[in-house]
N, C-alpha and C. Protein backbone atom coordinates (compact mmCIF):
# COMPACT_ATOMS: atom_id res chain seq x y z
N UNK A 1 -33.44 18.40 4.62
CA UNK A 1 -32.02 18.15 4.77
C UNK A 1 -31.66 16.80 4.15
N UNK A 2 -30.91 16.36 3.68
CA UNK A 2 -30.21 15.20 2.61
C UNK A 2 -29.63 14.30 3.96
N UNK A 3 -30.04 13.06 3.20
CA UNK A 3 -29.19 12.12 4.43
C UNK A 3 -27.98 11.90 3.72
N UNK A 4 -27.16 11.34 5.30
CA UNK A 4 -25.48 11.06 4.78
C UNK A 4 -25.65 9.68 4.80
N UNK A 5 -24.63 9.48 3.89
CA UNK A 5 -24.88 7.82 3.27
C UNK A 5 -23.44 7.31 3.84
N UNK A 6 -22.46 8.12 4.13
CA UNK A 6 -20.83 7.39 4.17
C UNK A 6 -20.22 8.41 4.92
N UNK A 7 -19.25 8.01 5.82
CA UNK A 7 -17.80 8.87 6.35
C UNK A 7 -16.46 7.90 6.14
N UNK A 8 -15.60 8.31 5.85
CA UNK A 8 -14.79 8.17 5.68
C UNK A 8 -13.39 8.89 6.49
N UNK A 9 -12.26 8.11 7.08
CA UNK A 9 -11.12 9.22 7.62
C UNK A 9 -9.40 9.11 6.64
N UNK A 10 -9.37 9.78 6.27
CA UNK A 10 -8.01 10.35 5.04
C UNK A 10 -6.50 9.82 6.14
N UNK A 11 -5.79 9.56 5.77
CA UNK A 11 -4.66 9.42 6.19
C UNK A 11 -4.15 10.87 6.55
N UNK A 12 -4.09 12.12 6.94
CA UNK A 12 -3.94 13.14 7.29
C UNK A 12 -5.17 13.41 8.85
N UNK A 13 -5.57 12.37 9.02
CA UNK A 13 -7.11 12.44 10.36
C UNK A 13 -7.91 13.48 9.73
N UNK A 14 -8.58 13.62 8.68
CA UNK A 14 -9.45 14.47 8.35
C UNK A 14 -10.75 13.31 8.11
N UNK A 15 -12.12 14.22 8.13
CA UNK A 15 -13.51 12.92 8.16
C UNK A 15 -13.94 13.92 7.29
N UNK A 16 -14.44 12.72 6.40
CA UNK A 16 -15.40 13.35 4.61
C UNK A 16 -16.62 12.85 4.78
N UNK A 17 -17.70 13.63 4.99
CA UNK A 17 -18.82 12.36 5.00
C UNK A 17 -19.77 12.95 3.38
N UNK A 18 -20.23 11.76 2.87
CA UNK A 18 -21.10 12.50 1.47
C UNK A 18 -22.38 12.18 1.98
N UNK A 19 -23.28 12.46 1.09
CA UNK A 19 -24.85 12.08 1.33
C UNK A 19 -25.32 12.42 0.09
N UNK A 20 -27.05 12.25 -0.14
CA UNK A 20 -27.72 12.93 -0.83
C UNK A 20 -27.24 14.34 -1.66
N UNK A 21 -28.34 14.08 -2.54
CA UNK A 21 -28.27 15.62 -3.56
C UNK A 21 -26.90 16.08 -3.26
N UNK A 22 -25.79 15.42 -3.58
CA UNK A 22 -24.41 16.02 -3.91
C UNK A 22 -24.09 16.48 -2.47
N UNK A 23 -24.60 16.23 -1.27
CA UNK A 23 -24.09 16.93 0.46
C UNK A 23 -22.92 16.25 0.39
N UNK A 24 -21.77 16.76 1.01
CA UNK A 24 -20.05 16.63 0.80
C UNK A 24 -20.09 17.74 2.30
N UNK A 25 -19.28 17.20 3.28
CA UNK A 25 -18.73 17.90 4.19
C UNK A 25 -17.27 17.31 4.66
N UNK A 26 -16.79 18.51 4.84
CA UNK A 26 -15.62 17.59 5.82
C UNK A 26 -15.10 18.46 7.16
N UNK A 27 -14.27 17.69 7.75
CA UNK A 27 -13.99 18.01 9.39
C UNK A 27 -12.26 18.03 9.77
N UNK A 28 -11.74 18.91 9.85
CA UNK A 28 -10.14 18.78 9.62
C UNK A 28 -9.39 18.73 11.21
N UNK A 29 -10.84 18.82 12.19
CA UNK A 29 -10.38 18.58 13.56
C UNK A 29 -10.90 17.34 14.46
N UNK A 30 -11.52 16.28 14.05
CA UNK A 30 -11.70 15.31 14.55
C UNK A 30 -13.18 15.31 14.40
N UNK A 31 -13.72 16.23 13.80
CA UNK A 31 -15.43 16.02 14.26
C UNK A 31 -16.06 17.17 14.82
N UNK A 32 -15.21 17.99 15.29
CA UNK A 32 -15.47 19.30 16.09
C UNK A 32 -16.51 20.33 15.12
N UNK A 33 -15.84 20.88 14.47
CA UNK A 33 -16.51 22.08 13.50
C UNK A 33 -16.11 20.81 11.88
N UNK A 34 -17.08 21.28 10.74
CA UNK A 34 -17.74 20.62 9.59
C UNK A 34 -17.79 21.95 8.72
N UNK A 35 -17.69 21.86 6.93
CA UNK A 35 -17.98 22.32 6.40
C UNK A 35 -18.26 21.86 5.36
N UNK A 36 -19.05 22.81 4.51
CA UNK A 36 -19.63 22.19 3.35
C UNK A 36 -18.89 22.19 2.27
N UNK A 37 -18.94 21.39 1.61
CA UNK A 37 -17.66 20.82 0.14
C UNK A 37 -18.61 21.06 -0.83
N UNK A 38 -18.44 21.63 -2.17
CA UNK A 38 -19.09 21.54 -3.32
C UNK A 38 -18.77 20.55 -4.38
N UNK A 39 -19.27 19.52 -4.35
CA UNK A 39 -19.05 18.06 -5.16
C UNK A 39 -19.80 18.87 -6.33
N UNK A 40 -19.26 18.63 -7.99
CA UNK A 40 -18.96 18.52 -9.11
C UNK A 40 -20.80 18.09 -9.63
N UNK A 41 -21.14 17.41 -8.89
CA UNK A 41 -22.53 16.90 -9.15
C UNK A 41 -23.30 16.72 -8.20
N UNK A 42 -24.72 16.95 -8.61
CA UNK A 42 -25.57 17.68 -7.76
C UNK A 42 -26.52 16.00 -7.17
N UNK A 43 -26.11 15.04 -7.47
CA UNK A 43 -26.83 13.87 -7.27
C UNK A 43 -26.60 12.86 -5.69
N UNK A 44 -26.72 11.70 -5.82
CA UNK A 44 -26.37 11.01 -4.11
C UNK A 44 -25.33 10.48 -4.29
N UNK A 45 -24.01 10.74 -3.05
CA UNK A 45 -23.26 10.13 -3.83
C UNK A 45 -23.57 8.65 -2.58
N UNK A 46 -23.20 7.80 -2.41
CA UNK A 46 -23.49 6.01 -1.31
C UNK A 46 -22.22 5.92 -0.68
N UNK A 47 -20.64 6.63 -0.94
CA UNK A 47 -19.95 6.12 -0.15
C UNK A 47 -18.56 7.02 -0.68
N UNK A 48 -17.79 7.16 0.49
CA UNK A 48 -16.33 7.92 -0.09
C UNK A 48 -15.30 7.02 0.74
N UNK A 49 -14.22 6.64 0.55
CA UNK A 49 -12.91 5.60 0.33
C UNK A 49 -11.82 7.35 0.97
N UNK A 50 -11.10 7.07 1.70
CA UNK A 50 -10.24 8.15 2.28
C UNK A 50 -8.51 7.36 2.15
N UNK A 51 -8.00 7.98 1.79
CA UNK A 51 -6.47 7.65 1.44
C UNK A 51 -5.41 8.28 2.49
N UNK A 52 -4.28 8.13 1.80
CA UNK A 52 -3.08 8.76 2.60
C UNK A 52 -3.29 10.81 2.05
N UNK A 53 -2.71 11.24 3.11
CA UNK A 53 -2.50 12.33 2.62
C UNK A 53 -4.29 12.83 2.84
N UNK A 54 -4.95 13.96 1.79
CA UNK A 54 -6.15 14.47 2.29
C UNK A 54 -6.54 14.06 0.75
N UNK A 55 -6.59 12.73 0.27
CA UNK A 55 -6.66 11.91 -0.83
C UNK A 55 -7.98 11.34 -0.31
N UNK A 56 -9.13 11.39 -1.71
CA UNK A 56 -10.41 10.68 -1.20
C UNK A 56 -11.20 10.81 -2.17
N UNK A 57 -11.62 9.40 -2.53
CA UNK A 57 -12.30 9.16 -4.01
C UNK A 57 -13.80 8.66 -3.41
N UNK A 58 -14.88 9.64 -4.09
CA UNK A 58 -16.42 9.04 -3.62
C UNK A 58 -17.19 8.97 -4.47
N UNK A 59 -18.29 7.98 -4.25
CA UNK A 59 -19.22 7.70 -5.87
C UNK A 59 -20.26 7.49 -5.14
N UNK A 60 -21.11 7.37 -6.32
CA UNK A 60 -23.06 7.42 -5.86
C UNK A 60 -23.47 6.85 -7.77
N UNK A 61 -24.47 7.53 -7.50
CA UNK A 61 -25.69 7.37 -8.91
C UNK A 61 -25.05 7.74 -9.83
N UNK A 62 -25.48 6.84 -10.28
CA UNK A 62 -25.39 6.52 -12.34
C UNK A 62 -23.98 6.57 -12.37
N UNK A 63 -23.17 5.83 -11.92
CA UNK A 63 -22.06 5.85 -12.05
C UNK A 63 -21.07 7.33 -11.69
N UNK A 64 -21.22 8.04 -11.02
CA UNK A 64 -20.26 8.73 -10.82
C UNK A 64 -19.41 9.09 -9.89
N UNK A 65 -18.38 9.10 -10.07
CA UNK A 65 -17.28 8.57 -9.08
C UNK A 65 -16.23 10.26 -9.36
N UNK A 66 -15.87 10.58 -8.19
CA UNK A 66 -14.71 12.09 -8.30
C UNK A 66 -13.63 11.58 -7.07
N UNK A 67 -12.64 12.68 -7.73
CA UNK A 67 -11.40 12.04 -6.50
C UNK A 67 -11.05 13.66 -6.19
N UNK A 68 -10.41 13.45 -5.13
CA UNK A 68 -9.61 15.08 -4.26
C UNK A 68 -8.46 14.42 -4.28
N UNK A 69 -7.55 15.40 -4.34
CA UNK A 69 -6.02 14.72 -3.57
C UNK A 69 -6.04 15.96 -2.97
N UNK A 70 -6.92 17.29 -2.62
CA UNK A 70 -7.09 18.27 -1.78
C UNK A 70 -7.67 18.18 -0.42
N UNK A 71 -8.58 17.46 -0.04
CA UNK A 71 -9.65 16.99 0.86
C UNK A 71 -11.29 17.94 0.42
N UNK A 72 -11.16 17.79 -1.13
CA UNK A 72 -12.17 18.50 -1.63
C UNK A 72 -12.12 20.28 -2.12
N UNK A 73 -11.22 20.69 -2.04
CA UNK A 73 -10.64 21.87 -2.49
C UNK A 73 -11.19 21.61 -4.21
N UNK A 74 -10.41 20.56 -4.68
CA UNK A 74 -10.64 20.57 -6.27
C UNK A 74 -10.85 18.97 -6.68
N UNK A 75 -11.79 19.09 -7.77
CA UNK A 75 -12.31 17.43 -7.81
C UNK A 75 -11.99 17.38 -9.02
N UNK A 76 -11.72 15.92 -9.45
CA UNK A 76 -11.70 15.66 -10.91
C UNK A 76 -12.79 13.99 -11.24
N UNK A 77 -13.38 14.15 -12.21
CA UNK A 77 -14.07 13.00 -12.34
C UNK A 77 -13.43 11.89 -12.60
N UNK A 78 -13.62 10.57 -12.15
CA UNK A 78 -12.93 9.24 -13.05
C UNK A 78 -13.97 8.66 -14.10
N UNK A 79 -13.87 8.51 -15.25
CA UNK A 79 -14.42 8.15 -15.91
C UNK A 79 -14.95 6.48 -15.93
N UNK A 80 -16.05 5.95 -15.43
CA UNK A 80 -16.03 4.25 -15.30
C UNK A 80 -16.70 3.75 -16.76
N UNK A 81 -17.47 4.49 -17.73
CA UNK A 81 -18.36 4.03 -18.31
C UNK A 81 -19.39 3.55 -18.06
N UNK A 82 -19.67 3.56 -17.47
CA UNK A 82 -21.11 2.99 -16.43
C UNK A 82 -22.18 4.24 -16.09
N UNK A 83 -23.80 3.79 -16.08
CA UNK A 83 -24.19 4.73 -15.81
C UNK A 83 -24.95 3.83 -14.21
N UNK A 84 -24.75 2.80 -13.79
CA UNK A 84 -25.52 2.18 -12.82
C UNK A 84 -24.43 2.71 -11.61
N UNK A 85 -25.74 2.96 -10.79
CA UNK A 85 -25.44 3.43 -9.50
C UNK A 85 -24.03 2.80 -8.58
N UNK A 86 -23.44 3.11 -8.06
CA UNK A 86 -22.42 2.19 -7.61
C UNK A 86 -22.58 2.69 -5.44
N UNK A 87 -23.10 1.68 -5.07
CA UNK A 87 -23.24 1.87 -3.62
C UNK A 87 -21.94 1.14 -2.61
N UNK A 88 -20.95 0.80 -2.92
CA UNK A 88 -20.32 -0.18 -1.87
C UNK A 88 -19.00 -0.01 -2.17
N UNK A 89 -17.84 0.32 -1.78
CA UNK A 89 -16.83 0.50 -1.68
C UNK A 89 -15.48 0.14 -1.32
N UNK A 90 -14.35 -0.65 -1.46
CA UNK A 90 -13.22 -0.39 -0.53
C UNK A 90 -11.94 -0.07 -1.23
N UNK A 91 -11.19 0.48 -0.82
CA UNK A 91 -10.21 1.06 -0.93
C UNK A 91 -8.60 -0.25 -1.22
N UNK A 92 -7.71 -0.01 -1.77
CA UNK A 92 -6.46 -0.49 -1.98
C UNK A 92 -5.39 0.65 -1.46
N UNK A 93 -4.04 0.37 -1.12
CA UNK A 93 -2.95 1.73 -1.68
C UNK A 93 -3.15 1.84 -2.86
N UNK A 94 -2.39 2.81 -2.65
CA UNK A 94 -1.76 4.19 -4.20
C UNK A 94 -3.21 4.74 -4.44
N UNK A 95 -4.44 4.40 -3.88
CA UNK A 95 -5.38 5.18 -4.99
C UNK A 95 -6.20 3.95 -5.30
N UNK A 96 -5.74 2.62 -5.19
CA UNK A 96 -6.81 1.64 -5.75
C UNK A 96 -7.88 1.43 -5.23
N UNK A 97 -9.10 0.81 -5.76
CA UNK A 97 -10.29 0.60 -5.20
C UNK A 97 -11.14 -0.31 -5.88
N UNK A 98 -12.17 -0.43 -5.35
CA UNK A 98 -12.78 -1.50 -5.96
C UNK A 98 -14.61 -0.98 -5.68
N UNK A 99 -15.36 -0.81 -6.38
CA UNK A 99 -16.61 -0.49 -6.38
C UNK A 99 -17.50 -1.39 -6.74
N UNK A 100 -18.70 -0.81 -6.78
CA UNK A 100 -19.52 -2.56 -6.26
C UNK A 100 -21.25 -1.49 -6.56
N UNK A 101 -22.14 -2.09 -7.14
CA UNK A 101 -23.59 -1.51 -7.53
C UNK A 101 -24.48 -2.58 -8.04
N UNK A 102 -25.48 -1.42 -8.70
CA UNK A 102 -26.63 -2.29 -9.62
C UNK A 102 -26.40 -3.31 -10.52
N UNK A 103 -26.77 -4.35 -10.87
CA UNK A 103 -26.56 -5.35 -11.66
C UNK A 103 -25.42 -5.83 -12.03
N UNK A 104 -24.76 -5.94 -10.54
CA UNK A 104 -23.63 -7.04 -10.58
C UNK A 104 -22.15 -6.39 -10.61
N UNK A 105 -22.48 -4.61 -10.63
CA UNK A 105 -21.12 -4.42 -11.49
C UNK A 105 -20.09 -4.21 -10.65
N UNK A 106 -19.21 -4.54 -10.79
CA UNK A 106 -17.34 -4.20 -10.21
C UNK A 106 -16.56 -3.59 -11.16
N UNK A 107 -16.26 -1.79 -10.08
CA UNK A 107 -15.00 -1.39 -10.76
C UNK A 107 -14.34 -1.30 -10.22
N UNK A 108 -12.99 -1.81 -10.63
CA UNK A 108 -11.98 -1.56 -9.72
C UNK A 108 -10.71 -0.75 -10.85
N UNK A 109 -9.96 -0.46 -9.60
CA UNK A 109 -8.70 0.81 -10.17
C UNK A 109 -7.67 -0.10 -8.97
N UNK A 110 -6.34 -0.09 -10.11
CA UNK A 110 -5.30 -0.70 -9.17
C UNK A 110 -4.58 0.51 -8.68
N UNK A 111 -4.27 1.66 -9.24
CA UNK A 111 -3.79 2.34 -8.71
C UNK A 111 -4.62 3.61 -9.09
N UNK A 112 -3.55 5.16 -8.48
CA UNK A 112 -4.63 6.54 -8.84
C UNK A 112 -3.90 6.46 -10.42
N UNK A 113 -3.03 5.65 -11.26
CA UNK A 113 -2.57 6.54 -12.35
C UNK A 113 -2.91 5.28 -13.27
N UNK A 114 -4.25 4.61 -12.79
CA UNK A 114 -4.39 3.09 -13.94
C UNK A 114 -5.75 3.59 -14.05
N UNK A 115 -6.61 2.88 -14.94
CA UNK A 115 -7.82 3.37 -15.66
C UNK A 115 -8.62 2.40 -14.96
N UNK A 116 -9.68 2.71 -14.66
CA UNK A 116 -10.32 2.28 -14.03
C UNK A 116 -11.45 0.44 -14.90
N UNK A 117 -11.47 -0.37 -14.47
CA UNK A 117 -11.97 -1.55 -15.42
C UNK A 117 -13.61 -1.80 -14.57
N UNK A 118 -14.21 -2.40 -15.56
CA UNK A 118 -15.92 -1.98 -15.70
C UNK A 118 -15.59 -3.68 -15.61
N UNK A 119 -16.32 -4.94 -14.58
CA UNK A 119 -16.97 -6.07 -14.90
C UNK A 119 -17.82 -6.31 -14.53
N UNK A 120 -18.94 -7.46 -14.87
CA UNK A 120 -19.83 -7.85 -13.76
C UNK A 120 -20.11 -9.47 -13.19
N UNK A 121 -20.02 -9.20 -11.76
CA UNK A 121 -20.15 -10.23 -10.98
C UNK A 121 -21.52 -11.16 -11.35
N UNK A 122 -21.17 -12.40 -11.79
CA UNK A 122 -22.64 -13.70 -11.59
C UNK A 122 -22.07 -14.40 -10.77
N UNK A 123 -23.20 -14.65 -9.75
CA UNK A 123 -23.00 -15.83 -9.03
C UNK A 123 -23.09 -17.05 -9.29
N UNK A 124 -23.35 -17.88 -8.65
CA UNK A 124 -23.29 -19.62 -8.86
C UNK A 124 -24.67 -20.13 -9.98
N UNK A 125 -25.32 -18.83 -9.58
CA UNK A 125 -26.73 -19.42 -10.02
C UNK A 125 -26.82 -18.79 -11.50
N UNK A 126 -26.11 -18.11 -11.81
CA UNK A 126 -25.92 -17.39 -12.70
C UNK A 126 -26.85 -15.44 -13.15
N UNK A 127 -26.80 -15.57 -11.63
CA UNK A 127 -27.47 -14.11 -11.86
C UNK A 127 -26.53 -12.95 -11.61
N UNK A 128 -27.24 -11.72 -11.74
CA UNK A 128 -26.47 -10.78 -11.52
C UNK A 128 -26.55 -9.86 -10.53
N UNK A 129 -26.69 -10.41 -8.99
CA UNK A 129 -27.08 -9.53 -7.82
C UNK A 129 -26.91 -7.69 -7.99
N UNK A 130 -27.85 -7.49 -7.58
CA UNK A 130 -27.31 -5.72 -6.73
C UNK A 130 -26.57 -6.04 -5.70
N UNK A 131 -25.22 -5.70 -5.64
CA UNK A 131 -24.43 -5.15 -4.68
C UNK A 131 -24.18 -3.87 -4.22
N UNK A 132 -24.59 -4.43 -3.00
CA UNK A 132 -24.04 -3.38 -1.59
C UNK A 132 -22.59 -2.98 -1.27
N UNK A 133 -21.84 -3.94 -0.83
CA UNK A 133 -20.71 -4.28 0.16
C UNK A 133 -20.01 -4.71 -0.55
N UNK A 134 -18.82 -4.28 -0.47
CA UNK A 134 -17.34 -5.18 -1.15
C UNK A 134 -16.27 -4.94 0.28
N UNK A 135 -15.50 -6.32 0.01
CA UNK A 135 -14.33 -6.22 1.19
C UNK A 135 -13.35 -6.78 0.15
N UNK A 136 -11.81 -5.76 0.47
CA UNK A 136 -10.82 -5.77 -0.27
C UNK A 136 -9.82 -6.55 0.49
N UNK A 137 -9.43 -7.74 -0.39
CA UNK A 137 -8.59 -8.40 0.56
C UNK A 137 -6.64 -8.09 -0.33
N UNK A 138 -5.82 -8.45 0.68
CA UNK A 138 -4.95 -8.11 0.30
C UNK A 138 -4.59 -8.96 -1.66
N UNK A 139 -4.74 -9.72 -1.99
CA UNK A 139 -3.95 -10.57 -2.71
C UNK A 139 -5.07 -9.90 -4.24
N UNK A 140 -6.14 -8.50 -3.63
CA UNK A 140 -6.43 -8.03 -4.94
C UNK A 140 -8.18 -8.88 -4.93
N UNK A 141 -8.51 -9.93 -4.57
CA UNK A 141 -9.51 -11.01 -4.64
C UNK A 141 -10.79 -9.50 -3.77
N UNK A 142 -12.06 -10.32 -4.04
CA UNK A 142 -12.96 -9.00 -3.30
C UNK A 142 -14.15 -10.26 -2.86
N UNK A 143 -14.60 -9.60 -1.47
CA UNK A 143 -16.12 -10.79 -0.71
C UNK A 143 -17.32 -9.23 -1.18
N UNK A 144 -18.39 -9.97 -2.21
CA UNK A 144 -18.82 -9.39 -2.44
C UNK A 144 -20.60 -9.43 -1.60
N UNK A 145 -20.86 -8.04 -1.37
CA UNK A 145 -22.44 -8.79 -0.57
C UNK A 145 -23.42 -8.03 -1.47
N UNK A 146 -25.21 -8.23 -1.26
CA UNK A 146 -25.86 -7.93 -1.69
C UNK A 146 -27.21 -8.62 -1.99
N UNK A 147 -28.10 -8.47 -2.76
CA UNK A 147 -29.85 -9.23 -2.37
C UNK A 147 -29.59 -10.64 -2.45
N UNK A 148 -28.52 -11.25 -3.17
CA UNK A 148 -28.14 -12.66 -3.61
C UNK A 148 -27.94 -12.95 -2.44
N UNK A 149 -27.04 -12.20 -1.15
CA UNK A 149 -26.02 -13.04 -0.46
C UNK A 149 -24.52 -12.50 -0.50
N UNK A 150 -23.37 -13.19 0.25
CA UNK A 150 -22.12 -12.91 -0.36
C UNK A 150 -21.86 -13.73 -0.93
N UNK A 151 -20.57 -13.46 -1.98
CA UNK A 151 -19.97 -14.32 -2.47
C UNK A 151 -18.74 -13.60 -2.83
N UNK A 152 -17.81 -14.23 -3.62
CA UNK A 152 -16.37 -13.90 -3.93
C UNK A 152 -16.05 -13.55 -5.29
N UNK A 153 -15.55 -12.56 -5.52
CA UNK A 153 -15.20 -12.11 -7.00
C UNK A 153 -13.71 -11.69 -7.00
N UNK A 154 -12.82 -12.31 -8.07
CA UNK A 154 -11.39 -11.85 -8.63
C UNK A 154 -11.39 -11.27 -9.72
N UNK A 155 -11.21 -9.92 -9.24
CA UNK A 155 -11.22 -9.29 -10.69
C UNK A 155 -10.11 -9.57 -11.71
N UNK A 156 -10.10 -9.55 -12.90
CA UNK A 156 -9.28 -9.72 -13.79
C UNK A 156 -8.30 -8.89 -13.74
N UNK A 157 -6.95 -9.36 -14.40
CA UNK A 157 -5.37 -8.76 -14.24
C UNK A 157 -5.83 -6.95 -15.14
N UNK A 158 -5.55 -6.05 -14.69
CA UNK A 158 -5.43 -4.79 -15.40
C UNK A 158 -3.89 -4.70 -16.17
């Protein structure tokens, strides 16, 4: 059986949880009864971001990232350019987000109808941590964590 890596709850109270080898379920009554979702790719995904509405964008390995505005009915890919894993997540309105992985990288999306931007985080020391954890603060700025430590990253104007 595949472990679950993330849950997430949608602005409609629905719970998405992903895991391993592409496992996608969701729960449209609080947790009660679960079913299985067929995610687009068969790989892990590390974390899914839940929106307004049954809106919910989730990513894993080698970069791949899909969004629902169904609660998984129908997926479409976002394209990041990236093939490094992306494990850490948080969410903005409209659709924005900010992602966080292997060797430093941050993508973030300001909204669902802006293109998504590829950078990577160095710290003080000038390396390029694996990140885990991102926290989205309002003013757009992100506390980034991972083997380095935390630290703080502003992503550039889109």
């Amino acid at each position: 059986e595949p472990h679950f890596n993330a849950i997430a709850r949608t602005g409609s109270g629905a719970l998405v949880i992903v895991g391993e080898r592409g496992a996608a379920y969701r729960s449209r009554d609080g947790g009660e009864s679960w079913e299985r979702l067929q995610l687009p790719y068969g790989g892990s995904m590390f974390g899914v971001i839940g929106y307004e509405g049954d809106h919910v964008v989730t990513f894993g390995m080698r970069g791949h990232i899909y969004e629902s505005h169904d609660l998984g009915d129908s997926w479409s890919q976002i394209d990041a350019d990236t093939d490094l894993s992306l494990m850490g997540g948080a969410g903005w309105g409209d659709g924005g987000f900010a992602l966080v992985g292997a060797n430093g990288i941050v993508v973030t999306r300001s909204d669902s109808s802006a293109q998504p931007q590829v950078q990577v985080h160095t710290n003080a020391n000038q390396e390029t941590p694996v990140l885990a954890g991102v926290m989205a603060r309002p003013n757009r700025s992100l506390v980034v964590s991972g083997d380095k430590g935390v630290d703080q990253f502003t992503p550039s104007k889109q």
